[in-house]
N, C-alpha and C. Protein backbone atom coordinates (compact mmCIF):
# COMPACT_ATOMS: atom_id res chain seq x y z
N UNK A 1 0.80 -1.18 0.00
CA UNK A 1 0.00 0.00 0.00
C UNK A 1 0.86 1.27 0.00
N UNK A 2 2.01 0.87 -0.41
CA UNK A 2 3.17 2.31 -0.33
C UNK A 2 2.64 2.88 -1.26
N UNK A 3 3.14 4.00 -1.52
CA UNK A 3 2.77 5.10 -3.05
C UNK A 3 1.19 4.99 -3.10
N UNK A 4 0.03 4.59 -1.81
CA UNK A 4 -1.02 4.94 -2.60
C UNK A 4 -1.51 6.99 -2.67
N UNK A 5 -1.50 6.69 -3.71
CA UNK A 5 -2.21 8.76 -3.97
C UNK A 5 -3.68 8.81 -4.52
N UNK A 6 -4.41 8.74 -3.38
CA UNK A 6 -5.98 9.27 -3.56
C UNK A 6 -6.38 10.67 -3.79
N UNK A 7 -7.16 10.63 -4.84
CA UNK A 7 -7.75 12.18 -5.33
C UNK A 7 -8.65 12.72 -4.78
N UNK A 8 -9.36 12.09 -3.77
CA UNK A 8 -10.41 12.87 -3.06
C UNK A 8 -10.32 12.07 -1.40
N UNK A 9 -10.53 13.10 -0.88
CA UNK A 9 -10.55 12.78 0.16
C UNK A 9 -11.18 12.14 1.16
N UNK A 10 -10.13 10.91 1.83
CA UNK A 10 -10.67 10.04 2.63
C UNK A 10 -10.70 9.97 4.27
N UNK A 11 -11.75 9.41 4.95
CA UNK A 11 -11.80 9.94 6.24
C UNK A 11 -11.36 8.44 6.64
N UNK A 12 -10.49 8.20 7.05
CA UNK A 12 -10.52 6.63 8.12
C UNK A 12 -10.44 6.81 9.36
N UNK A 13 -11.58 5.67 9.63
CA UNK A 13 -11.90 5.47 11.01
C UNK A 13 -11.62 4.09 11.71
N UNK A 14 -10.37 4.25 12.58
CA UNK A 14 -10.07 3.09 13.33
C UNK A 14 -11.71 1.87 13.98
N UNK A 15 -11.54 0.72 13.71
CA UNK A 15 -12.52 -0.04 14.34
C UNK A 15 -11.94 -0.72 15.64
N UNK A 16 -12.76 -1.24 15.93
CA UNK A 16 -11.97 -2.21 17.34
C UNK A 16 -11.74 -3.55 16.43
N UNK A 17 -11.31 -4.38 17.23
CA UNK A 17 -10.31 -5.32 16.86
C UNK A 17 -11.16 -6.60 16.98
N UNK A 18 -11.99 -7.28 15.58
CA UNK A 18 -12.83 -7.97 15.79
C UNK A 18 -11.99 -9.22 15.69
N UNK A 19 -13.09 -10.39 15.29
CA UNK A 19 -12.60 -11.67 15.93
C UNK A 19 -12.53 -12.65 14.49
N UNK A 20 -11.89 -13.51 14.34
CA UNK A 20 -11.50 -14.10 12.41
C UNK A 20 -12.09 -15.52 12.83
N UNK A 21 -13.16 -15.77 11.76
CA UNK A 21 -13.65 -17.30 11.79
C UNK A 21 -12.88 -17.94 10.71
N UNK A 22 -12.69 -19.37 11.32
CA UNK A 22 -11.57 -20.30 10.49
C UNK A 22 -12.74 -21.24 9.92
N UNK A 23 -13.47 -21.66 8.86
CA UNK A 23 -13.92 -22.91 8.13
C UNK A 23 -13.11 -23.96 8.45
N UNK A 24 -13.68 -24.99 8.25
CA UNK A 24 -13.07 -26.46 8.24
C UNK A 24 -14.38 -27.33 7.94
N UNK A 25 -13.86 -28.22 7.03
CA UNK A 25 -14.58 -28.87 5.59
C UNK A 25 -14.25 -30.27 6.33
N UNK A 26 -15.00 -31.58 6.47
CA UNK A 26 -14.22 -32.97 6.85
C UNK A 26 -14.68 -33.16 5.52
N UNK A 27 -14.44 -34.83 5.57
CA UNK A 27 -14.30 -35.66 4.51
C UNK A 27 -15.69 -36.19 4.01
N UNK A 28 -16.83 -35.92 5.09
CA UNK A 28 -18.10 -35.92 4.77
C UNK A 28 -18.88 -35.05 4.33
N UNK A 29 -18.22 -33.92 3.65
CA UNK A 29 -18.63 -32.88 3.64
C UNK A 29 -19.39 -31.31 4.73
N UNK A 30 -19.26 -31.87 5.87
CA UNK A 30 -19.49 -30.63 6.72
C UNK A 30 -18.94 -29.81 7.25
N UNK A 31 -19.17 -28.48 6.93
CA UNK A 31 -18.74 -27.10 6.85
C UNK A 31 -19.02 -26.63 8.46
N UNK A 32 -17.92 -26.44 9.21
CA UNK A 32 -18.37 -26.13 10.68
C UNK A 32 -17.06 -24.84 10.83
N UNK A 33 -17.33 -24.06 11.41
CA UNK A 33 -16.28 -22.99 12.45
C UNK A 33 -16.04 -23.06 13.32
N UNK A 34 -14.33 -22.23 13.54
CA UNK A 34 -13.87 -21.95 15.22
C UNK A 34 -13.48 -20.50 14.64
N UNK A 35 -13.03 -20.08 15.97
CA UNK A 35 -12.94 -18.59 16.00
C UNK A 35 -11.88 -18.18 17.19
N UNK A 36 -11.16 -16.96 16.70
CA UNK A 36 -10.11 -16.40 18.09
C UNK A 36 -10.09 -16.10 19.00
N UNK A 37 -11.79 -15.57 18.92
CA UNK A 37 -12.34 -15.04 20.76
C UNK A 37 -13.27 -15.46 21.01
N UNK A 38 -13.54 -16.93 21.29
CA UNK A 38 -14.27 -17.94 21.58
C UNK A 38 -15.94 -17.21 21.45
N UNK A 39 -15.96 -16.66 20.67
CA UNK A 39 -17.64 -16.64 20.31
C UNK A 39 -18.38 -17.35 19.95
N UNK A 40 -19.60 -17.38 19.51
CA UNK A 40 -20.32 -18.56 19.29
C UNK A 40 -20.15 -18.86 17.69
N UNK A 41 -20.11 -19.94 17.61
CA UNK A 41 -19.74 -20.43 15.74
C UNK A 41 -21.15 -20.68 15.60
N UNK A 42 -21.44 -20.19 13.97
CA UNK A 42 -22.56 -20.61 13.01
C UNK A 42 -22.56 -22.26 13.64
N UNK A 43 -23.96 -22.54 13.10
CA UNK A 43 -23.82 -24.00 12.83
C UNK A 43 -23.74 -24.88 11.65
N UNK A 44 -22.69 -26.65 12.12
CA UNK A 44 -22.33 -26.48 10.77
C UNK A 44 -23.05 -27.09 9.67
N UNK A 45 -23.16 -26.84 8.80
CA UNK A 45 -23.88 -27.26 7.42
C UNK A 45 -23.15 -28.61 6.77
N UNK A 46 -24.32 -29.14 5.91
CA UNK A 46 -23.70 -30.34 5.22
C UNK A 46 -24.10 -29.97 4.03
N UNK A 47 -22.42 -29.38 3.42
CA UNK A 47 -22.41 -28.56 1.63
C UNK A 47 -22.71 -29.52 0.61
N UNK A 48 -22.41 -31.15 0.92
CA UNK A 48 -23.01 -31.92 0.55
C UNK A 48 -24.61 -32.15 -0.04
N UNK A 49 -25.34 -32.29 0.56
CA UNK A 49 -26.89 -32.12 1.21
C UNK A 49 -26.72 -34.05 0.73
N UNK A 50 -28.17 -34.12 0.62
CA UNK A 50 -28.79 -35.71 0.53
C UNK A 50 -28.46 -36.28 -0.97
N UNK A 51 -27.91 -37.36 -0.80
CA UNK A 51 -27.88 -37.76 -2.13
C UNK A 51 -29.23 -38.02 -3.26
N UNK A 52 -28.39 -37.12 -4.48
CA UNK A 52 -29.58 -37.46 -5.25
C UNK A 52 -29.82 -38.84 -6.50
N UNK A 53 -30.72 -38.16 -7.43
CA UNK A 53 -31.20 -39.33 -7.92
C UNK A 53 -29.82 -39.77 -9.28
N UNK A 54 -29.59 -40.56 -9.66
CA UNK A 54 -28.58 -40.67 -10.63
C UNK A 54 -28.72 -39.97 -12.24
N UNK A 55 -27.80 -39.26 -12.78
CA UNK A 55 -27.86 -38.53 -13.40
C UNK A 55 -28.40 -39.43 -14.78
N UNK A 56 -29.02 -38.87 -16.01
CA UNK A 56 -28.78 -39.86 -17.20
C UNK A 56 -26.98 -39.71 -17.87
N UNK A 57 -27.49 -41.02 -18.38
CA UNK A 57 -26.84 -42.18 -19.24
C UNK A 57 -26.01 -40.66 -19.97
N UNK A 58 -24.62 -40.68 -20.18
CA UNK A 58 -23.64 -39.68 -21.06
C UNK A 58 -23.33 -40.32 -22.42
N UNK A 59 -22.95 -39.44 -23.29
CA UNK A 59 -22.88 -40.25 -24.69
C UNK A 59 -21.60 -40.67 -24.61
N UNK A 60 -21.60 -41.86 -25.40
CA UNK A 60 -20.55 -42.30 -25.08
C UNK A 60 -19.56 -41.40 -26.27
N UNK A 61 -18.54 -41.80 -25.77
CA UNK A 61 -16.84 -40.84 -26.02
C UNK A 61 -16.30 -41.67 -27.11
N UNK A 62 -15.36 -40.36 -28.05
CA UNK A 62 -15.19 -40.92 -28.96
C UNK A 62 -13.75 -42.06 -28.79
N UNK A 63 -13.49 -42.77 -30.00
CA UNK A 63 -13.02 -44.52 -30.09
C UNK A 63 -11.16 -43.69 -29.48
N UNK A 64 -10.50 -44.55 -28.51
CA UNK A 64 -9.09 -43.90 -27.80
C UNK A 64 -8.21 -44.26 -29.07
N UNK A 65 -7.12 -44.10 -29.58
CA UNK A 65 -5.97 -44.19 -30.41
C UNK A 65 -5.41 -45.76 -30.32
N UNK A 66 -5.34 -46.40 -31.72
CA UNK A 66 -4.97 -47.91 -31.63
C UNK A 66 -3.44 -47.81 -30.77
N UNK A 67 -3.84 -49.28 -30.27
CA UNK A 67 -2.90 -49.72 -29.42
C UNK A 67 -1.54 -50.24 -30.30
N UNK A 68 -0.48 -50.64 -29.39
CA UNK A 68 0.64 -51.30 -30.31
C UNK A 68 0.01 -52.83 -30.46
N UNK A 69 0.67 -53.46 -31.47
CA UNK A 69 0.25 -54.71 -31.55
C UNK A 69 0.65 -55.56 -30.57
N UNK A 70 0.09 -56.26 -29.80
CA UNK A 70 0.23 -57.37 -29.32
C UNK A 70 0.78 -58.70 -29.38
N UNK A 71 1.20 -59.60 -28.91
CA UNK A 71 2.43 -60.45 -29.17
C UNK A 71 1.61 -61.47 -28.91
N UNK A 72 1.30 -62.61 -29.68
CA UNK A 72 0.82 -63.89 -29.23
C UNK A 72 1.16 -65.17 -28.59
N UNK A 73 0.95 -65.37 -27.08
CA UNK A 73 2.11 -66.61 -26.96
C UNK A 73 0.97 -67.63 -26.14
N UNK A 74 2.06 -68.98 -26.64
CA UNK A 74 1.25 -70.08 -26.24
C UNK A 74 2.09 -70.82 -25.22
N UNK A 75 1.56 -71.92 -25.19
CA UNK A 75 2.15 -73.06 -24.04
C UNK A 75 1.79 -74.08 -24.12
N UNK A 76 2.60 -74.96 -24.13
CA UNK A 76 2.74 -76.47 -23.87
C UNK A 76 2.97 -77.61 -22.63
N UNK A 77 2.84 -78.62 -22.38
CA UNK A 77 3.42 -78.81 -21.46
C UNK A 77 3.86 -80.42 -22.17
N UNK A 78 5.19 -80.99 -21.26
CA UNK A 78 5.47 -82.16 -21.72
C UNK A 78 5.94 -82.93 -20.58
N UNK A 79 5.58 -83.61 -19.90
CA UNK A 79 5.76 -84.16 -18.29
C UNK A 79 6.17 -82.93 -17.62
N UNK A 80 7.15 -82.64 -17.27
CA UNK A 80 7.60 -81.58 -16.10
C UNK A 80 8.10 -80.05 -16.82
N UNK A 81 7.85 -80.37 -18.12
CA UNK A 81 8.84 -79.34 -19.41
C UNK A 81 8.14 -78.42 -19.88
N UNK A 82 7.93 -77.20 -19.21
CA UNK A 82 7.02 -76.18 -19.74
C UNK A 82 7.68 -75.42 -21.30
N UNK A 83 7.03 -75.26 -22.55
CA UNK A 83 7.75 -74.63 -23.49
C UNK A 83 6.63 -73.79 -23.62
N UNK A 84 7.45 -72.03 -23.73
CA UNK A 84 6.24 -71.02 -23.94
C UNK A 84 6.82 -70.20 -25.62
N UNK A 85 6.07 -70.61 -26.42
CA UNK A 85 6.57 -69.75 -27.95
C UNK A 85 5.34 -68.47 -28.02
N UNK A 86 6.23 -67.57 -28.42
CA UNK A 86 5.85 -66.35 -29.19
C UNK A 86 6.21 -65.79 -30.62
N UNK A 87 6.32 -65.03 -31.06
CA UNK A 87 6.65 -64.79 -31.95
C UNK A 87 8.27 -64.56 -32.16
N UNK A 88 8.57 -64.07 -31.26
CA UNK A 88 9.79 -63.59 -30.95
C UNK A 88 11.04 -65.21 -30.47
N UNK A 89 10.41 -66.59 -30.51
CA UNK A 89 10.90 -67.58 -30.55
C UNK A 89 10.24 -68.52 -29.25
N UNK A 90 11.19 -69.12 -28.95
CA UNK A 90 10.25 -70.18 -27.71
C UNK A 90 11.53 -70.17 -26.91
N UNK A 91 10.80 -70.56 -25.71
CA UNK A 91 11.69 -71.09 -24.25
C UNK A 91 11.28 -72.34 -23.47
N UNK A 92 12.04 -73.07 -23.04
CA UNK A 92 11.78 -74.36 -22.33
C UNK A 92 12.32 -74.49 -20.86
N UNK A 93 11.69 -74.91 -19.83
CA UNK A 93 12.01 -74.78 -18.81
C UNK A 93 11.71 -76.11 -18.42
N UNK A 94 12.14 -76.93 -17.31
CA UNK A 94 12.08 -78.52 -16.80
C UNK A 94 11.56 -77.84 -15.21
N UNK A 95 10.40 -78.04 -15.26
CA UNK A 95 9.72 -77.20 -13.49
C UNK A 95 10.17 -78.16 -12.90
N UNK A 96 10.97 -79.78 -12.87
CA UNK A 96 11.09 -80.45 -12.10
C UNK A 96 11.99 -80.33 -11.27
N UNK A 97 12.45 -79.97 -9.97
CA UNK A 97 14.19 -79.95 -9.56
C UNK A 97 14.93 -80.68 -9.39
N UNK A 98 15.91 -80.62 -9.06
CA UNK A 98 17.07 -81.89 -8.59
C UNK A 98 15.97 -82.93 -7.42
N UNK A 99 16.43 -83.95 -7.58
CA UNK A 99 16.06 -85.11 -6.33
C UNK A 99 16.39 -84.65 -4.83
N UNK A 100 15.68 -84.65 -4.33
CA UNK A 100 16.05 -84.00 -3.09
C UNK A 100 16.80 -85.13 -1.67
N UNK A 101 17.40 -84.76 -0.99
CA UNK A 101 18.25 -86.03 0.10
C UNK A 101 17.10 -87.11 0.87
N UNK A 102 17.71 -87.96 1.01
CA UNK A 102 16.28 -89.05 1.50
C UNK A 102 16.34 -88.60 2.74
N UNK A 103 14.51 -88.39 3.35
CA UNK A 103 14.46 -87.78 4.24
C UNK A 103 14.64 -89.31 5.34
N UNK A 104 14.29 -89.16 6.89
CA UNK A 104 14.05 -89.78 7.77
C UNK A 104 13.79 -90.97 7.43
N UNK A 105 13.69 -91.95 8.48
CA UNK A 105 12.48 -92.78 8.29
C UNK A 105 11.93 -92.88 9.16
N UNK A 106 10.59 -92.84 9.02
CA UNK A 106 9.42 -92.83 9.45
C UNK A 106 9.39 -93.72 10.74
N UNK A 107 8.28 -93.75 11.81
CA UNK A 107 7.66 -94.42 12.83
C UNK A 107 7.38 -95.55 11.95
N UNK A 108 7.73 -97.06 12.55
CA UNK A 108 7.02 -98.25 12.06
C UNK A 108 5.87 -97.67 12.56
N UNK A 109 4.63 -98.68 11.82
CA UNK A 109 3.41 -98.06 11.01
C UNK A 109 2.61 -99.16 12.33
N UNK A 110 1.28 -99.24 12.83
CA UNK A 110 0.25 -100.11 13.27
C UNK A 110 0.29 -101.32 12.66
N UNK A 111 -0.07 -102.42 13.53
CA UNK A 111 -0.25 -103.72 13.01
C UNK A 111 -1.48 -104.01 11.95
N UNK A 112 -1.25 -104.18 10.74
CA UNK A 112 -2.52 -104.33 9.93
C UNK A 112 -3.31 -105.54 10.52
N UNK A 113 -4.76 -105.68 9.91
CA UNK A 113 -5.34 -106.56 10.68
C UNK A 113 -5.10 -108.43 10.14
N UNK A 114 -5.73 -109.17 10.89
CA UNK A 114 -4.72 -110.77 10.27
C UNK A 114 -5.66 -110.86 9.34
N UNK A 115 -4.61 -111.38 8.08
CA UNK A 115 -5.64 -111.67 6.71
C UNK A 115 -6.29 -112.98 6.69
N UNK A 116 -6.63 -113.27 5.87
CA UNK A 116 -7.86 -114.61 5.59
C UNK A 116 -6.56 -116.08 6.11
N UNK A 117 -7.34 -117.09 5.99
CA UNK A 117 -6.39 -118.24 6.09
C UNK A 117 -6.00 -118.73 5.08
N UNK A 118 -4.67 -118.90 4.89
CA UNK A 118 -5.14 -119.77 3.11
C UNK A 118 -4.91 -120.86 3.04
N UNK A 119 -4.63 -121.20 1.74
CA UNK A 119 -5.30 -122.92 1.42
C UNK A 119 -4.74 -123.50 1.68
N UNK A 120 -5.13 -124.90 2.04
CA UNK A 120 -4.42 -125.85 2.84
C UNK A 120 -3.67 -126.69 1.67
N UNK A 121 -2.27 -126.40 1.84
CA UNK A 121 -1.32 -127.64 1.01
C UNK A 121 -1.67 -129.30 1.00
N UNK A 122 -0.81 -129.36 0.07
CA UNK A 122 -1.22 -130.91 -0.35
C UNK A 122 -0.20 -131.73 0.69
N UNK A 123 -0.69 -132.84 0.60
CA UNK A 123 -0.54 -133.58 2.07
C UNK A 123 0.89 -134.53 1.34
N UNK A 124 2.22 -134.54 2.33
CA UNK A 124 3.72 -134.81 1.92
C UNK A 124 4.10 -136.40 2.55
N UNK A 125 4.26 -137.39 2.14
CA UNK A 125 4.43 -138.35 2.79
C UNK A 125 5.73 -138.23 3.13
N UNK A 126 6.46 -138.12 4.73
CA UNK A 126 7.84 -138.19 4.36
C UNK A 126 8.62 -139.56 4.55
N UNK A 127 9.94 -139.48 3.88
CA UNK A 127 10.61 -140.94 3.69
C UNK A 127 11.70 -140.71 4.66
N UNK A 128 12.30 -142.13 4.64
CA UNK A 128 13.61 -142.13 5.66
C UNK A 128 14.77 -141.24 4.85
N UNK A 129 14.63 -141.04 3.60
CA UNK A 129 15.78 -139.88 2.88
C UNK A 129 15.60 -138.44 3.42
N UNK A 130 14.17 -137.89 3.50
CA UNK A 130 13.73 -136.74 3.93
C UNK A 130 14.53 -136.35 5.05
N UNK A 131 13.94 -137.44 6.28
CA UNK A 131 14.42 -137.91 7.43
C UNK A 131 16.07 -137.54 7.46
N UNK A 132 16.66 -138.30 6.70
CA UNK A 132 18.46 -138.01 6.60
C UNK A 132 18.41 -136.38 6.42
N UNK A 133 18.34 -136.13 5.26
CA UNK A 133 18.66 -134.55 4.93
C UNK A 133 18.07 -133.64 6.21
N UNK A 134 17.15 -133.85 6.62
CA UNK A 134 16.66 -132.91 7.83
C UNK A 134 18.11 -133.26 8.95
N UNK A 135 18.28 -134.62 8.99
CA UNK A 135 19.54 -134.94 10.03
C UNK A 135 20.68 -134.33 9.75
N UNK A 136 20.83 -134.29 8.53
CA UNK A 136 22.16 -133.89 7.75
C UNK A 136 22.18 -131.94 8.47
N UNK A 137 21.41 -131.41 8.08
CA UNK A 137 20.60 -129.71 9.04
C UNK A 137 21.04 -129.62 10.03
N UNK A 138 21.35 -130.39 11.09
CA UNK A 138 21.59 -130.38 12.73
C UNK A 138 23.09 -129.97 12.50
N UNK A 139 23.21 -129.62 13.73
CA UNK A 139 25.00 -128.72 13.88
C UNK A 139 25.24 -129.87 14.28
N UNK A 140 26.76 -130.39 13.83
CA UNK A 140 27.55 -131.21 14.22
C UNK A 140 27.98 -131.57 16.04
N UNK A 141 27.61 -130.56 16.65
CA UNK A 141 27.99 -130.83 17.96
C UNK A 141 26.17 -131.70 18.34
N UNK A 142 24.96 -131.06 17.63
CA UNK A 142 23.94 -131.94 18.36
C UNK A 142 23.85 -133.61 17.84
N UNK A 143 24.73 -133.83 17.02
CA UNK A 143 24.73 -135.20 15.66
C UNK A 143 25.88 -135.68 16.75
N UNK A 144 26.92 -135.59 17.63
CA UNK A 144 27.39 -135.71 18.73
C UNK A 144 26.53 -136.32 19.61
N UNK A 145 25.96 -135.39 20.22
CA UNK A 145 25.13 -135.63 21.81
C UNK A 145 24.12 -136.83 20.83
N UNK A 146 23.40 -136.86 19.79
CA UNK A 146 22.32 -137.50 19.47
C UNK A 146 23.34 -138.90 18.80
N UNK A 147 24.34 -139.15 18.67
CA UNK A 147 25.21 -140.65 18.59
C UNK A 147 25.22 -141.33 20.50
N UNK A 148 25.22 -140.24 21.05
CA UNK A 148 25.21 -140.98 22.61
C UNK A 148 23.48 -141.53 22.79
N UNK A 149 22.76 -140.86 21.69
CA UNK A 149 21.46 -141.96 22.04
C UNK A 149 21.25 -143.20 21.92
N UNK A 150 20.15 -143.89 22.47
CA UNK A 150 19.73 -144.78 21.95
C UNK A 150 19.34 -145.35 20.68
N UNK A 151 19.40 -146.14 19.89
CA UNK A 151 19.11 -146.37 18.87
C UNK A 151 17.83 -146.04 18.38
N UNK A 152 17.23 -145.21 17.81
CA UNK A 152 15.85 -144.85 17.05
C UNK A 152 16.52 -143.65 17.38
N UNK A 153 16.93 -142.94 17.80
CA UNK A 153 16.46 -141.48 18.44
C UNK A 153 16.12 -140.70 18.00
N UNK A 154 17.24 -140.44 17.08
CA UNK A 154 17.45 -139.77 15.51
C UNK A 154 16.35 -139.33 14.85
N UNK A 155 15.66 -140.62 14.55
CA UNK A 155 14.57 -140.30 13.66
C UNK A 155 13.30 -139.36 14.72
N UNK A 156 13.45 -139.88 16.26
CA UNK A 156 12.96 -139.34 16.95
C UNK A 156 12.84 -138.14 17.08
N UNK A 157 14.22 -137.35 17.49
CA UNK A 157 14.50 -136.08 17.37
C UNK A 157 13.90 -135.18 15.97
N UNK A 158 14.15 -135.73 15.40
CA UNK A 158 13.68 -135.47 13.24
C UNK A 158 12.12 -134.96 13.67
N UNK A 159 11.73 -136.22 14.12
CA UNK A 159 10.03 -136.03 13.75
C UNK A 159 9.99 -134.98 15.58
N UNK A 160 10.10 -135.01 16.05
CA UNK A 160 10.00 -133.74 17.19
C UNK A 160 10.08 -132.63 16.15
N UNK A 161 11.11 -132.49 15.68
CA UNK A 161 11.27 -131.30 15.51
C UNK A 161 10.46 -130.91 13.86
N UNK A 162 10.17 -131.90 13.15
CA UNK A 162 8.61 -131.34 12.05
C UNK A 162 7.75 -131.73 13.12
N UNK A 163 7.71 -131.65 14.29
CA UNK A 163 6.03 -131.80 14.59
C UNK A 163 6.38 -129.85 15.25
N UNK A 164 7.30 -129.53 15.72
CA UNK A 164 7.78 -128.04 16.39
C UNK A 164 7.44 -127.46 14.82
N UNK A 165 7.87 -127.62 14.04
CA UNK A 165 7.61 -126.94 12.81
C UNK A 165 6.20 -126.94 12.13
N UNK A 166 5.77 -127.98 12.18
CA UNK A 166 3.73 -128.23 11.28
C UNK A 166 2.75 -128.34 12.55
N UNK A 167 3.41 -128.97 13.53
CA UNK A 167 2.13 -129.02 15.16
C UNK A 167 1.03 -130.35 14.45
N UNK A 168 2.33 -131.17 13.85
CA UNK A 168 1.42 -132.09 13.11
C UNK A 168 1.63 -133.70 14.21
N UNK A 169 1.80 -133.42 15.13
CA UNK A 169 2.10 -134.37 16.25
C UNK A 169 2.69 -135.82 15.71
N UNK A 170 3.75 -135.44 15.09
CA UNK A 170 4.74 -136.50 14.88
C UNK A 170 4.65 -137.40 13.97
N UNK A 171 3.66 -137.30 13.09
CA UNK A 171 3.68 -138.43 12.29
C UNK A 171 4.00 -138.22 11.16
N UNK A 172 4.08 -139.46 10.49
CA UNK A 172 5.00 -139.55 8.92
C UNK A 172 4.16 -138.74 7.98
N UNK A 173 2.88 -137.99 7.93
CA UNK A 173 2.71 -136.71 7.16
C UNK A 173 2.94 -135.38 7.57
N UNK A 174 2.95 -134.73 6.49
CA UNK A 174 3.09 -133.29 7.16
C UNK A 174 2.72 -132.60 5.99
């Protein structure tokens, strides 16, 4: 206001020293005041008001500027072997990785339940050769103790031990 030069003459008259209201707008639109010398603020308004009804339908706008061309790519797959071609050539990738280290082993597992019985074998007559070769089986120290037997024993011991094996109580089948 330096250099102002008025042509007719002005009378100014000092006022007293009034008070400045500050607006403040939220995000919902309402318009409320504060003030410097705590006077009473307007009340606040919603510049918003009630929503109305939806406007009509706009014409539609004219067509935007063609795009660049677009690149076409495909894909294959061949067990684990992804191949992706475009125009620009193809690529192959194996999605499978290296074998990985053998892990743990596991908790032995629950007893499965007992299966069916199965079929009963065909019935074996055995001979005094059988008899030998089963004798011939025994460790040399029990072919020992079993020479200090009595005569039969042998065959005795033999058939004990297919009856310990079939529970076929000793006799010449099994």
């Amino acid at each position: 206001m330096a250099n102002l030069k008025l042509h007719y003459p002005v009378k100014v008259v000092r006022g007293f020293d009034g008070a400045t209201f500050f607006p403040q707008v939220s995000a919902e639109g309402i318009l409320s005041w504060s003030n410097d010398k705590e006077l009473e603020n307007p009340d606040p308004v919603n510049l918003k008001g009630a929503k109305g009804d939806p406007g009509e339908k706009g014409e539609t706008g004219s067509q935007g500027e063609k795009g660049d061309p677009g690149i076409s790519v495909t894909h294959t797959w061949d067990g684990t072997t992804l191949t992706i071609t475009s125009a620009s050539g193809s690529t192959s990738a194996d999605l499978k990785g290296e074998k990985g280290e053998t892990g743990e082993k596991g908790e032995r597992g629950l007893q499965g339940e007992k299966g069916d019985t199965g079929a009963k074998g065909d019935t074996y007559v055995l001979t005094d050769a059988d008899k030998n070769d089963i004798a011939d089986l025994i460790p040399v120290e029990e072919k020992i103790q079993e020479a200090c037997l009595p005569s039969g024993a042998i065959n005795k011991a033999v058939e004990e031990i297919l009856y310990t094996l079939t529970g076929n109580g000793g006799e010449d089948e099994y």
